[in-house]
ModelCIF file with pLDDT and N, C-alpha, C, O atoms, coordinates in Angstrom:
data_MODEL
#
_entry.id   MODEL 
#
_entity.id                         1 
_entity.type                       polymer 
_entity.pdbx_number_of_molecules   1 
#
_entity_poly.entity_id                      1 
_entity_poly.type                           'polypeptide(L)' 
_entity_poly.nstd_linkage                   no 
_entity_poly.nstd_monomer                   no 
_entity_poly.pdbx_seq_one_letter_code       
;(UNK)(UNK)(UNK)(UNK)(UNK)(UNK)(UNK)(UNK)(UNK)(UNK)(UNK)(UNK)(UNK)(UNK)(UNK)(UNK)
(UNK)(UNK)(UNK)(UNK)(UNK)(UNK)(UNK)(UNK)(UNK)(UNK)(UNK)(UNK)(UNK)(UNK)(UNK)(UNK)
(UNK)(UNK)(UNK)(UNK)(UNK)(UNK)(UNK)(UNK)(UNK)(UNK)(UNK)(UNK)(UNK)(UNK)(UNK)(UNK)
;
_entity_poly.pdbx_seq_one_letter_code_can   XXXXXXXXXXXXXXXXXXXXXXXXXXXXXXXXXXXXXXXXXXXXXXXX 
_entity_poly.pdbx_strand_id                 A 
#
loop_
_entity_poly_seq.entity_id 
_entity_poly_seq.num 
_entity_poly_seq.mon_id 
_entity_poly_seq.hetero 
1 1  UNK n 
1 2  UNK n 
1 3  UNK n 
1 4  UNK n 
1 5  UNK n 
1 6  UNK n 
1 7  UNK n 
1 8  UNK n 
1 9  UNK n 
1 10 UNK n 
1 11 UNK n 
1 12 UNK n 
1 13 UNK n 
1 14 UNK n 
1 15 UNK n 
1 16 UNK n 
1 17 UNK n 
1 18 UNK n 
1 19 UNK n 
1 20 UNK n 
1 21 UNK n 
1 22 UNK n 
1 23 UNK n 
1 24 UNK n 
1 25 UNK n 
1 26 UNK n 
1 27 UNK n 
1 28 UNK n 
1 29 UNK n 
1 30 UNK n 
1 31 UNK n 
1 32 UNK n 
1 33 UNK n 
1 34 UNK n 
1 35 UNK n 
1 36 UNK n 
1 37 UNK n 
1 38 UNK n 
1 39 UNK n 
1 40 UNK n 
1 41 UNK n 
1 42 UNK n 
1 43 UNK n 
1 44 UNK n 
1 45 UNK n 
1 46 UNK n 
1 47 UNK n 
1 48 UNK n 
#
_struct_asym.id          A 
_struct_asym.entity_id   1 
#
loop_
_ma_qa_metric.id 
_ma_qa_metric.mode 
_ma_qa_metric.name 
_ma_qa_metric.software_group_id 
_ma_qa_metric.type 
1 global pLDDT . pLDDT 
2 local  pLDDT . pLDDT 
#
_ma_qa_metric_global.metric_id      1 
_ma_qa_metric_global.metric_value   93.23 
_ma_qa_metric_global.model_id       1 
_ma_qa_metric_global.ordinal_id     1 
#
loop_
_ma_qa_metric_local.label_asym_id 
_ma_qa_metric_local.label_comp_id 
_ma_qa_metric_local.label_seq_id 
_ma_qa_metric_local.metric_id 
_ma_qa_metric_local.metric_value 
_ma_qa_metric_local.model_id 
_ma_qa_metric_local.ordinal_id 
A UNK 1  2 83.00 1 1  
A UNK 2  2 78.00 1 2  
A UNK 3  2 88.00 1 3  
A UNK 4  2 92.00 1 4  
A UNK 5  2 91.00 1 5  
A UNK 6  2 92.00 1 6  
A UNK 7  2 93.00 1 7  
A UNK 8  2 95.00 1 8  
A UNK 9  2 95.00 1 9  
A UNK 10 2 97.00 1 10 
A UNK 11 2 95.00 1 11 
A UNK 12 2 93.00 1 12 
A UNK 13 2 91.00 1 13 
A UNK 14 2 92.00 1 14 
A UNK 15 2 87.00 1 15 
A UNK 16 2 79.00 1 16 
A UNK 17 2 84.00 1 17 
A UNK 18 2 84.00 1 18 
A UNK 19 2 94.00 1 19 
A UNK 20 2 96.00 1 20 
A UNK 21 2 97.00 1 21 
A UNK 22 2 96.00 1 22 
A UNK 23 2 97.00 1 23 
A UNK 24 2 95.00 1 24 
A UNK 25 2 95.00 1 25 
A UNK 26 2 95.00 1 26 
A UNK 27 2 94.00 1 27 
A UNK 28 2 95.00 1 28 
A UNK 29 2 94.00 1 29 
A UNK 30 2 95.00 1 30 
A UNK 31 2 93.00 1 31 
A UNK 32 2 95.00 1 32 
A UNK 33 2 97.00 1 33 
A UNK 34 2 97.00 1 34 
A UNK 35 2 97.00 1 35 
A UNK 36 2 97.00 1 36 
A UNK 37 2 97.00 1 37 
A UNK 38 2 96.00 1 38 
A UNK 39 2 97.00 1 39 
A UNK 40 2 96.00 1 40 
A UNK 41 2 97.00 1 41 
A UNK 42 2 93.00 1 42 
A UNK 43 2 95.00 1 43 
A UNK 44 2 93.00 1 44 
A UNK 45 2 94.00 1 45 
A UNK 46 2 96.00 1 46 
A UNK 47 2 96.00 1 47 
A UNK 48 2 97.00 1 48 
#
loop_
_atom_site.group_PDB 
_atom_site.id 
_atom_site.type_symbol 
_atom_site.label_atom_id 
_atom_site.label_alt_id 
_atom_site.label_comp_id 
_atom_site.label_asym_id 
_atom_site.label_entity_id 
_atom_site.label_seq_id 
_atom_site.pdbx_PDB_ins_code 
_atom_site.Cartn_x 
_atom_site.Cartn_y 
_atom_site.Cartn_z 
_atom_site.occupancy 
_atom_site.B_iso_or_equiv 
_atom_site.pdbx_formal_charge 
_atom_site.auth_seq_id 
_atom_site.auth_comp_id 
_atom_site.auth_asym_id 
_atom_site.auth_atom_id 
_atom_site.pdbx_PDB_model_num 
ATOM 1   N N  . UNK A 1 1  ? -9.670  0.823   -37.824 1.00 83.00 ? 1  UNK A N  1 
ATOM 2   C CA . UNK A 1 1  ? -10.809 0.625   -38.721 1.00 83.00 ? 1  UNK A CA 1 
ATOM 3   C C  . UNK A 1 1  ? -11.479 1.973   -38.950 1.00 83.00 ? 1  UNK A C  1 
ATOM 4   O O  . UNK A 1 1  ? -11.504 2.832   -38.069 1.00 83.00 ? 1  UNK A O  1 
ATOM 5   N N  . UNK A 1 2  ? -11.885 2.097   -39.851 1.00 78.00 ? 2  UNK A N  1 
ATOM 6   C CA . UNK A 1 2  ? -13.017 3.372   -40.157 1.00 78.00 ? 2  UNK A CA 1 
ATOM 7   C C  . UNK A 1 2  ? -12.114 4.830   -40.351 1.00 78.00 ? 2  UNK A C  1 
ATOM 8   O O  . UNK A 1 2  ? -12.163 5.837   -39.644 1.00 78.00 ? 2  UNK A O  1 
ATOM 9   N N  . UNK A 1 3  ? -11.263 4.562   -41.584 1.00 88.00 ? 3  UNK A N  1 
ATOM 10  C CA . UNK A 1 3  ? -10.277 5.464   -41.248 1.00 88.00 ? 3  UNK A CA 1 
ATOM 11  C C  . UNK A 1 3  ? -9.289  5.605   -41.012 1.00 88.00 ? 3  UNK A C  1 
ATOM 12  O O  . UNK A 1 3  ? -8.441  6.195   -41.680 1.00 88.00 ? 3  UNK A O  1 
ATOM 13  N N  . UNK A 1 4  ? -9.121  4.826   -39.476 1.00 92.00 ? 4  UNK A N  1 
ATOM 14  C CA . UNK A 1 4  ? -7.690  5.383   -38.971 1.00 92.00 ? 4  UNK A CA 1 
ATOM 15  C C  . UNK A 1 4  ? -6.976  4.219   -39.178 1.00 92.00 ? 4  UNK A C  1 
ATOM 16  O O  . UNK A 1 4  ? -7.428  3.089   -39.360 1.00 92.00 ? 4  UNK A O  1 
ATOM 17  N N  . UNK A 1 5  ? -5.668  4.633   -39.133 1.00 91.00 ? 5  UNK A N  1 
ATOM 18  C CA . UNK A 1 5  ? -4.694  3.644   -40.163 1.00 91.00 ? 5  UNK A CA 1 
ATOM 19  C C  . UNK A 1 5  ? -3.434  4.173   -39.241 1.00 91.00 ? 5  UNK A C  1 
ATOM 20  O O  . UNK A 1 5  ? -3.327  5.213   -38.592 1.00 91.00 ? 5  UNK A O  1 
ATOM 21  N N  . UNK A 1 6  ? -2.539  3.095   -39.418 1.00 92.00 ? 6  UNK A N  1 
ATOM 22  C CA . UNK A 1 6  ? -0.710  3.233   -38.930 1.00 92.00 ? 6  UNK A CA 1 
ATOM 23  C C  . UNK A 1 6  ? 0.630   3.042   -39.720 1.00 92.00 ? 6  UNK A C  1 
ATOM 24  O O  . UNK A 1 6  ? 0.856   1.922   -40.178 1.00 92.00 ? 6  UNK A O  1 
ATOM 25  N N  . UNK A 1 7  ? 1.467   3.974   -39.898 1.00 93.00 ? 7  UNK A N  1 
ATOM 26  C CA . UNK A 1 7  ? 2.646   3.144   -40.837 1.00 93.00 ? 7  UNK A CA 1 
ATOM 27  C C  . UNK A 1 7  ? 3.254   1.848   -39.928 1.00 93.00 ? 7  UNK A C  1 
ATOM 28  O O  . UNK A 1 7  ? 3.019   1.509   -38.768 1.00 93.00 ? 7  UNK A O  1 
ATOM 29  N N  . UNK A 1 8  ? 3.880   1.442   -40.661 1.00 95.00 ? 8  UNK A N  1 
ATOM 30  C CA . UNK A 1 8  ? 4.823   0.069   -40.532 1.00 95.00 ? 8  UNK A CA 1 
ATOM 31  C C  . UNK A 1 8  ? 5.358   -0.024  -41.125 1.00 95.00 ? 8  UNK A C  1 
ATOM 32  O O  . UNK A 1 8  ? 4.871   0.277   -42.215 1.00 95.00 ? 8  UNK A O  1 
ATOM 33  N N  . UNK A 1 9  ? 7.246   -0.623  -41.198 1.00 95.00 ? 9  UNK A N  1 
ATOM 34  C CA . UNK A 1 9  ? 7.993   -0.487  -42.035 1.00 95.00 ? 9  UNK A CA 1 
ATOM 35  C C  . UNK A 1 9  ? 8.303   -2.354  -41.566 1.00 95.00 ? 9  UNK A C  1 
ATOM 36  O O  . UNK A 1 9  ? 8.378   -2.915  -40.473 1.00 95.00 ? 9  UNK A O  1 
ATOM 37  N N  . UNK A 1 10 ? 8.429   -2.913  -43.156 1.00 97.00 ? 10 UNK A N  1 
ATOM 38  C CA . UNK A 1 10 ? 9.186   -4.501  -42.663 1.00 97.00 ? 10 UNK A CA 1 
ATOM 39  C C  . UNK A 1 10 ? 10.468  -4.193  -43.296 1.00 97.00 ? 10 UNK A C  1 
ATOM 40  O O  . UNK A 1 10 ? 10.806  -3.663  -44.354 1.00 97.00 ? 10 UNK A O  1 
ATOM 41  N N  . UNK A 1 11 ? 11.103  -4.738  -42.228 1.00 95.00 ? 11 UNK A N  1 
ATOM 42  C CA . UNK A 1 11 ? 12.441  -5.135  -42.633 1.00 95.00 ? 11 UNK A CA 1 
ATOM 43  C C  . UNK A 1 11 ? 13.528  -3.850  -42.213 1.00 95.00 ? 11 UNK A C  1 
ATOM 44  O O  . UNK A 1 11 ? 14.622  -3.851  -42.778 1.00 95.00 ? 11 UNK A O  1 
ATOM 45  N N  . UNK A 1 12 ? 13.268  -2.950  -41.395 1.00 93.00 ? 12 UNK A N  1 
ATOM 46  C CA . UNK A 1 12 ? 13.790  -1.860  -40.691 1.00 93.00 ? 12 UNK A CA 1 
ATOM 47  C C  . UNK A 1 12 ? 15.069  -1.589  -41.220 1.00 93.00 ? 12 UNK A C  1 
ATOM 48  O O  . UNK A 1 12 ? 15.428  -0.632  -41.905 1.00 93.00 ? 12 UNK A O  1 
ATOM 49  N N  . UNK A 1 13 ? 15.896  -2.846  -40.688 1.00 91.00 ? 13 UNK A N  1 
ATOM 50  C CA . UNK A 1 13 ? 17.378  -3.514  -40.830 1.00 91.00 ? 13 UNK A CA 1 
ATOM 51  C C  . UNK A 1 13 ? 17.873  -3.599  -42.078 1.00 91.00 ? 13 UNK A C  1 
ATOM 52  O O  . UNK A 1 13 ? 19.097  -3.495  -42.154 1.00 91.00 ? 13 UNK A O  1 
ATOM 53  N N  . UNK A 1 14 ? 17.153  -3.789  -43.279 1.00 92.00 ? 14 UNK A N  1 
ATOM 54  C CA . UNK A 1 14 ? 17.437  -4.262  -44.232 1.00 92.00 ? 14 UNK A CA 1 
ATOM 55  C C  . UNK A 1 14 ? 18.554  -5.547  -44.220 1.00 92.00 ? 14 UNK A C  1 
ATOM 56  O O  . UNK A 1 14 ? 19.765  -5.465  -44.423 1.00 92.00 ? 14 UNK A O  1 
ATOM 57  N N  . UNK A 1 15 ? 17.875  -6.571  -43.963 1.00 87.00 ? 15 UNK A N  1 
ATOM 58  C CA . UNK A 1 15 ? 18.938  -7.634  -43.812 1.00 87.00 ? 15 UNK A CA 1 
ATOM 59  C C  . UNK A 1 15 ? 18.862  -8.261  -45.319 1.00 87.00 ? 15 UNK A C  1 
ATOM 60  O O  . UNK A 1 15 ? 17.821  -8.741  -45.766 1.00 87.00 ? 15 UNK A O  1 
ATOM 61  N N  . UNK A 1 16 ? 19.889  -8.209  -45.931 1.00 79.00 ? 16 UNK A N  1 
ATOM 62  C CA . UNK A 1 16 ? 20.168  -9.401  -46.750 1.00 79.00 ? 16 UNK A CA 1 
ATOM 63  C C  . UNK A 1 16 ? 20.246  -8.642  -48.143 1.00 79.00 ? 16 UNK A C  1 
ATOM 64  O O  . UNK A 1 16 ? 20.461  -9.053  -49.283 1.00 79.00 ? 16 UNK A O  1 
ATOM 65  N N  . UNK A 1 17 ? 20.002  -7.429  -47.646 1.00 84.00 ? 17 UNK A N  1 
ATOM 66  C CA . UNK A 1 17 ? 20.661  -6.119  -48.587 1.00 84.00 ? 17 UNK A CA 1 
ATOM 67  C C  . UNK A 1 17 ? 19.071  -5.521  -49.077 1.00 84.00 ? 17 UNK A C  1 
ATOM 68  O O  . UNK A 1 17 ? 19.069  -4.478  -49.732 1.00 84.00 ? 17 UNK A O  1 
ATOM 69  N N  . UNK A 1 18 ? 17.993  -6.057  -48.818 1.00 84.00 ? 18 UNK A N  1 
ATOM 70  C CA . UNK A 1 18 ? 16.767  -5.744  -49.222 1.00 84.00 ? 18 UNK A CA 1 
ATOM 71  C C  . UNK A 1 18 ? 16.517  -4.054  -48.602 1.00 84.00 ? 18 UNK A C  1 
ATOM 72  O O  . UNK A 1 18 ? 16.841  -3.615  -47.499 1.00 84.00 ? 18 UNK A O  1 
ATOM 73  N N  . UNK A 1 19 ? 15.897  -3.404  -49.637 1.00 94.00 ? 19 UNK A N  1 
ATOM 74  C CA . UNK A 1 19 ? 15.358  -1.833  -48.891 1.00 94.00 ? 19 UNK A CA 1 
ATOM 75  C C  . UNK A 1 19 ? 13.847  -1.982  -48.136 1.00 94.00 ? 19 UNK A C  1 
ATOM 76  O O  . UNK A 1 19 ? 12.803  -2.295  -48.708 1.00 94.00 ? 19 UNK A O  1 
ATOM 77  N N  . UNK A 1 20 ? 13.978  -1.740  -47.005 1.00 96.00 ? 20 UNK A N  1 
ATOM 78  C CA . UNK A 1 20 ? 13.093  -1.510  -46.555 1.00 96.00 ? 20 UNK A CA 1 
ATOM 79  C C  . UNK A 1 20 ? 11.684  -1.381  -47.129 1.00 96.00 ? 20 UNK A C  1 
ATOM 80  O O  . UNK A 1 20 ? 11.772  -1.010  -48.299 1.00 96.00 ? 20 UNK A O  1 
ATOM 81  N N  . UNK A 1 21 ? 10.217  -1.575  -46.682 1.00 97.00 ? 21 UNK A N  1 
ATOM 82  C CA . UNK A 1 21 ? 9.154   -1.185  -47.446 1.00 97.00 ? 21 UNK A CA 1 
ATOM 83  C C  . UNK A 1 21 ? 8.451   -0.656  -46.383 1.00 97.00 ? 21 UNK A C  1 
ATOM 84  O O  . UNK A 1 21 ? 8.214   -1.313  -45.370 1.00 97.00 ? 21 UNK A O  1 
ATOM 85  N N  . UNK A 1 22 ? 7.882   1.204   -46.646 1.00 96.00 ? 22 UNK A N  1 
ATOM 86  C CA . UNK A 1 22 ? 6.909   1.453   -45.601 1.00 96.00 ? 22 UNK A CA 1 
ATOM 87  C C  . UNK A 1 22 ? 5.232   0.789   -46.028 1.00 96.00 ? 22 UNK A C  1 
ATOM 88  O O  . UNK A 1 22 ? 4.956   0.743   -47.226 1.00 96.00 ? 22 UNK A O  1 
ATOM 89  N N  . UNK A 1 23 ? 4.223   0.322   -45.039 1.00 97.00 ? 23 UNK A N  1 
ATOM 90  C CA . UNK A 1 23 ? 3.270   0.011   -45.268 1.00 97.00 ? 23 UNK A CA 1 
ATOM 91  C C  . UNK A 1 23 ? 2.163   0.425   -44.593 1.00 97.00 ? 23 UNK A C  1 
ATOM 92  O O  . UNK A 1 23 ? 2.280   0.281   -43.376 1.00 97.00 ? 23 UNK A O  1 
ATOM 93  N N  . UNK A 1 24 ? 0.763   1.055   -45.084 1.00 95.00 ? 24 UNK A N  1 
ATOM 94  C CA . UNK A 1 24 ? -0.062  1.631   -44.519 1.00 95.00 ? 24 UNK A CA 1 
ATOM 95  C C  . UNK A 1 24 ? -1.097  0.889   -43.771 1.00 95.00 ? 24 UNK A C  1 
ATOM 96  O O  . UNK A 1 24 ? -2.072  0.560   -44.447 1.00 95.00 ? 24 UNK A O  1 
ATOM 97  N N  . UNK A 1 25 ? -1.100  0.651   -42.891 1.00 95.00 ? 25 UNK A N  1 
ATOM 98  C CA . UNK A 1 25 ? -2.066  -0.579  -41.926 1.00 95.00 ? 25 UNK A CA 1 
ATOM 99  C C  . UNK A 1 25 ? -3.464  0.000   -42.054 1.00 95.00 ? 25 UNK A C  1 
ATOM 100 O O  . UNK A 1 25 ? -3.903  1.077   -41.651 1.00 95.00 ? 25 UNK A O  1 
ATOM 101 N N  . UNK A 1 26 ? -3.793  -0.551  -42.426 1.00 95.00 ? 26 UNK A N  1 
ATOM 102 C CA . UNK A 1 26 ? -5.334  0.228   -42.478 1.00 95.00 ? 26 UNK A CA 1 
ATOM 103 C C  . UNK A 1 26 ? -6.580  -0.991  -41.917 1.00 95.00 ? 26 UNK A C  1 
ATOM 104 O O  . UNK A 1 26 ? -7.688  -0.976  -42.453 1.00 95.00 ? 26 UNK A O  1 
ATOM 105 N N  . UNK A 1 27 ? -6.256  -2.018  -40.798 1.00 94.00 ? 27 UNK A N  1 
ATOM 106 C CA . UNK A 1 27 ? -6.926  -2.853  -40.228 1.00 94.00 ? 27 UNK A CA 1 
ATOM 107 C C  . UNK A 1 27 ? -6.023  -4.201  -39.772 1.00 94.00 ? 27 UNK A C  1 
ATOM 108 O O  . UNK A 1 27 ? -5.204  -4.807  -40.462 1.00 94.00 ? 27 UNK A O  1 
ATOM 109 N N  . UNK A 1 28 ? -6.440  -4.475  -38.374 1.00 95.00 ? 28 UNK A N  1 
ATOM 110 C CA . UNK A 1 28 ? -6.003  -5.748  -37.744 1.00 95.00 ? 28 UNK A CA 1 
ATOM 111 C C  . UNK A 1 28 ? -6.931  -6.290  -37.252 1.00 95.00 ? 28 UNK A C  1 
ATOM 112 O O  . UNK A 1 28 ? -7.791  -5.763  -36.546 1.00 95.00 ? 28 UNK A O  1 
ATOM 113 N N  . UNK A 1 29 ? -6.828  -7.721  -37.670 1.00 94.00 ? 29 UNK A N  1 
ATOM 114 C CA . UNK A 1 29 ? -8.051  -8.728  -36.828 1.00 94.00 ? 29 UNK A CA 1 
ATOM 115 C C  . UNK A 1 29 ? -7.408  -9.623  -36.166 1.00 94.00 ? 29 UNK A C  1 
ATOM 116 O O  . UNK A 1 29 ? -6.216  -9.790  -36.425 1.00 94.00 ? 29 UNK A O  1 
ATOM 117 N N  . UNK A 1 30 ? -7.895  -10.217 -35.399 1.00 95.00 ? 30 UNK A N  1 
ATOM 118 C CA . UNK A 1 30 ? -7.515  -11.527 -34.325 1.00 95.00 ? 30 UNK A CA 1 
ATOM 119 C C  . UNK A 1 30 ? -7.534  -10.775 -32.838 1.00 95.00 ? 30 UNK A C  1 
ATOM 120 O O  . UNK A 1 30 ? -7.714  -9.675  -32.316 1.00 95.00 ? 30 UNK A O  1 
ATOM 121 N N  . UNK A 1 31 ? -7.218  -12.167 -32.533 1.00 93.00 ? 31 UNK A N  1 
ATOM 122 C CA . UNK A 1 31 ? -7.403  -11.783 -31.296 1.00 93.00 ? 31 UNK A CA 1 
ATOM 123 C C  . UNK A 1 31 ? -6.020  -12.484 -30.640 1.00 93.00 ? 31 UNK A C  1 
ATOM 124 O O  . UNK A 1 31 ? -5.780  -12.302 -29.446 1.00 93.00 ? 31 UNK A O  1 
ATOM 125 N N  . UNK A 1 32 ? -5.269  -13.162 -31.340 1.00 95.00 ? 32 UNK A N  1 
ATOM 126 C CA . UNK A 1 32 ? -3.511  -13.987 -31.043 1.00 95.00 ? 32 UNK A CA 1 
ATOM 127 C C  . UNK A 1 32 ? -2.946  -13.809 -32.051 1.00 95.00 ? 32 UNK A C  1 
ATOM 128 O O  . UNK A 1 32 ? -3.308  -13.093 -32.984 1.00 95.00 ? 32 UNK A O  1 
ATOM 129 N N  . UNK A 1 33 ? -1.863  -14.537 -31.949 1.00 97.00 ? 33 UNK A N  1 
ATOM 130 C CA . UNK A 1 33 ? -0.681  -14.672 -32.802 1.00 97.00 ? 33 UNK A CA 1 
ATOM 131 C C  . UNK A 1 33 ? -0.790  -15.809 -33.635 1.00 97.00 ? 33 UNK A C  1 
ATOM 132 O O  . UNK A 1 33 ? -0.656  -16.982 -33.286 1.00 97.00 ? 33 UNK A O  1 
ATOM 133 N N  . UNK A 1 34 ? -1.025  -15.405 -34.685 1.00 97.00 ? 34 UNK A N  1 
ATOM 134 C CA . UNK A 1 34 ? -1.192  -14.399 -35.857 1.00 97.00 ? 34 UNK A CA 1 
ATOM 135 C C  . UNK A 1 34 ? -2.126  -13.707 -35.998 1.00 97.00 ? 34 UNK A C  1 
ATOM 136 O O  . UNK A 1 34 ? -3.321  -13.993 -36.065 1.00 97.00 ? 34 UNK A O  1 
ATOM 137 N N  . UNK A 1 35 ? -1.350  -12.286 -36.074 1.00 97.00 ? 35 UNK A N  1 
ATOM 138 C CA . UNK A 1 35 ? -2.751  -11.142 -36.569 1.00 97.00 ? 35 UNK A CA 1 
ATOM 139 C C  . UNK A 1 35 ? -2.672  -10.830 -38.027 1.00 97.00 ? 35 UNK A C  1 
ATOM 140 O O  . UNK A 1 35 ? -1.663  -10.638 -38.706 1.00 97.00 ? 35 UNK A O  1 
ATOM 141 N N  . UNK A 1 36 ? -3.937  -10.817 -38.383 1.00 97.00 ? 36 UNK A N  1 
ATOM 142 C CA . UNK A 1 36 ? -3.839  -10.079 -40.096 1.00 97.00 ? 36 UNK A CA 1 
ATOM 143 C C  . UNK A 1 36 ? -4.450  -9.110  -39.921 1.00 97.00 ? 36 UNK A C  1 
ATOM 144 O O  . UNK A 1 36 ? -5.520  -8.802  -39.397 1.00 97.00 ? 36 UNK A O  1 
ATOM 145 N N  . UNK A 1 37 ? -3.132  -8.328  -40.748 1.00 97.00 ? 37 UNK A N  1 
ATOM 146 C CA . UNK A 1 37 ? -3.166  -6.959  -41.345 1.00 97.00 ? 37 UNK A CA 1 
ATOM 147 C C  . UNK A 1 37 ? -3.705  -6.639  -42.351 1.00 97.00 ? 37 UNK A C  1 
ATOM 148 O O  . UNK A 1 37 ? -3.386  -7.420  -43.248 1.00 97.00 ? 37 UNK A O  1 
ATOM 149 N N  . UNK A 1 38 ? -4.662  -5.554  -42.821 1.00 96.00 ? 38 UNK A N  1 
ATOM 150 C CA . UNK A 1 38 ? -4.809  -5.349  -44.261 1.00 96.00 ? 38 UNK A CA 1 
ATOM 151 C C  . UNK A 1 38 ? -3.772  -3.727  -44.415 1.00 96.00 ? 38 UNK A C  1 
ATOM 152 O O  . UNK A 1 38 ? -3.749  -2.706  -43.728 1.00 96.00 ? 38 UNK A O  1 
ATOM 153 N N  . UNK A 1 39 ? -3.103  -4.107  -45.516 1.00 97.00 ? 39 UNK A N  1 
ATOM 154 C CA . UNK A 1 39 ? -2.084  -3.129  -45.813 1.00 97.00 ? 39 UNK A CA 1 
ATOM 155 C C  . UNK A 1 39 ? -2.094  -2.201  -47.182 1.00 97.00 ? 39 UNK A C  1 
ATOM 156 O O  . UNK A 1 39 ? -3.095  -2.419  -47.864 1.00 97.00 ? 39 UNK A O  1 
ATOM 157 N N  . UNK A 1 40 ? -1.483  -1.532  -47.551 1.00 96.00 ? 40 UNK A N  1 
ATOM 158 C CA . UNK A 1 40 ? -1.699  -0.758  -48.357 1.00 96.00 ? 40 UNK A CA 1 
ATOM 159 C C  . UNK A 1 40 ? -0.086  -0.651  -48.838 1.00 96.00 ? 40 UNK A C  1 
ATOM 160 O O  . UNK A 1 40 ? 0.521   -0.021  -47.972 1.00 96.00 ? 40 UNK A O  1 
ATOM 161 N N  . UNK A 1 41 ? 0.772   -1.048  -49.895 1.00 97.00 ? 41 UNK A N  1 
ATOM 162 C CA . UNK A 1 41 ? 2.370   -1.089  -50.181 1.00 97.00 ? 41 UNK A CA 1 
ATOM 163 C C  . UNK A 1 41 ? 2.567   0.095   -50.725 1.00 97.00 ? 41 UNK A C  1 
ATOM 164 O O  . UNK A 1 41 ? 1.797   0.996   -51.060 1.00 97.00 ? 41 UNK A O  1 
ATOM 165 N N  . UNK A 1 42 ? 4.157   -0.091  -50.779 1.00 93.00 ? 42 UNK A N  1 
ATOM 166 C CA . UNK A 1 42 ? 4.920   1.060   -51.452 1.00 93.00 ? 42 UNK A CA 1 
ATOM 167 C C  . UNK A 1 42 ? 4.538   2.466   -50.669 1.00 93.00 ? 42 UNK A C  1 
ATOM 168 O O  . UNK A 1 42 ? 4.226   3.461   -51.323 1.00 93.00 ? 42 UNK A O  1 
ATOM 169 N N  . UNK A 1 43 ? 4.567   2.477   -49.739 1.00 95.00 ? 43 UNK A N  1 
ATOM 170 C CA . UNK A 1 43 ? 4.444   4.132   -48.857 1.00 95.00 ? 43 UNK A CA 1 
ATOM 171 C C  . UNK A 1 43 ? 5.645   4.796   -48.701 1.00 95.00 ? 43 UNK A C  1 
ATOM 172 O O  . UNK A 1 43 ? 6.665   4.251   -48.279 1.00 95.00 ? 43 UNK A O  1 
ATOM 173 N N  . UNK A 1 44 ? 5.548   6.079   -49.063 1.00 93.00 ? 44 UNK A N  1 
ATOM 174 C CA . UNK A 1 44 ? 6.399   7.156   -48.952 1.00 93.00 ? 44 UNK A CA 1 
ATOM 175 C C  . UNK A 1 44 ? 7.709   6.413   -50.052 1.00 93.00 ? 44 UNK A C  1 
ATOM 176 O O  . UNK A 1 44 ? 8.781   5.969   -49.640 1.00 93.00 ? 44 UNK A O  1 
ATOM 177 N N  . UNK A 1 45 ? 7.402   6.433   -51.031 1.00 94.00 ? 45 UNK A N  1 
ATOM 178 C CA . UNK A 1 45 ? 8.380   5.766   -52.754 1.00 94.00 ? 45 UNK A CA 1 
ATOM 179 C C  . UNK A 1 45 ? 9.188   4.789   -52.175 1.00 94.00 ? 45 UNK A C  1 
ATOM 180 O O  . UNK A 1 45 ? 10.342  4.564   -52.538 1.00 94.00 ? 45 UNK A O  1 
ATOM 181 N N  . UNK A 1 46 ? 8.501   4.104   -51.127 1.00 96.00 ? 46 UNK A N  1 
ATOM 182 C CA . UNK A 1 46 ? 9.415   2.747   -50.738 1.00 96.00 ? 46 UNK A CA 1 
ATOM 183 C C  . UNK A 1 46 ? 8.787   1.728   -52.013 1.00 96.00 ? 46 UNK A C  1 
ATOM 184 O O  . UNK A 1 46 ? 7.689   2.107   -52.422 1.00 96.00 ? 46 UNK A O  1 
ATOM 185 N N  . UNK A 1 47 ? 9.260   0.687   -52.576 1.00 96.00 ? 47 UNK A N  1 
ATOM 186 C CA . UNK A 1 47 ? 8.893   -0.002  -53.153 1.00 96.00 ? 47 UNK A CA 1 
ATOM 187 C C  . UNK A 1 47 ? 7.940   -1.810  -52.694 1.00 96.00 ? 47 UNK A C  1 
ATOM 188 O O  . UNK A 1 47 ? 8.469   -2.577  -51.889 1.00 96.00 ? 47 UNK A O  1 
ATOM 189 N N  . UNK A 1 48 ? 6.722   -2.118  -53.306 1.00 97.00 ? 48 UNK A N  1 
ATOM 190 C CA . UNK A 1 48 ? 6.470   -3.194  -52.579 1.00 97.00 ? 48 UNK A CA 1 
ATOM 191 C C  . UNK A 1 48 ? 6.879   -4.040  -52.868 1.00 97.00 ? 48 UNK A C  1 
ATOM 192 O O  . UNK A 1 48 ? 6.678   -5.072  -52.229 1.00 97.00 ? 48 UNK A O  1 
#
């Protein structure tokens, strides 16, 4: 929060022939499983 932010890439593997997408995390809430992310797409000319 306030700033600081993390990449994340889904789909690493590319399964199912899909390219990868890097994504800029820029907040997580919860406190279990499921956490929401607020993200930011298409990082580094990956496509969202």
């Amino acid at each position: 929060t306030g700033g600081v932010y993390m990449m994340m890439t889904i789909d690493p593997d590319a399964v199912e022939g899909d390219a990868p997408e890097i994504v800029k995390v820029t907040a997580i809430s919860g406190g279990s499983n499921p956490y929401t992310l607020t993200i930011v797409r298409h990082q580094e000319s990956t496509a969202a």
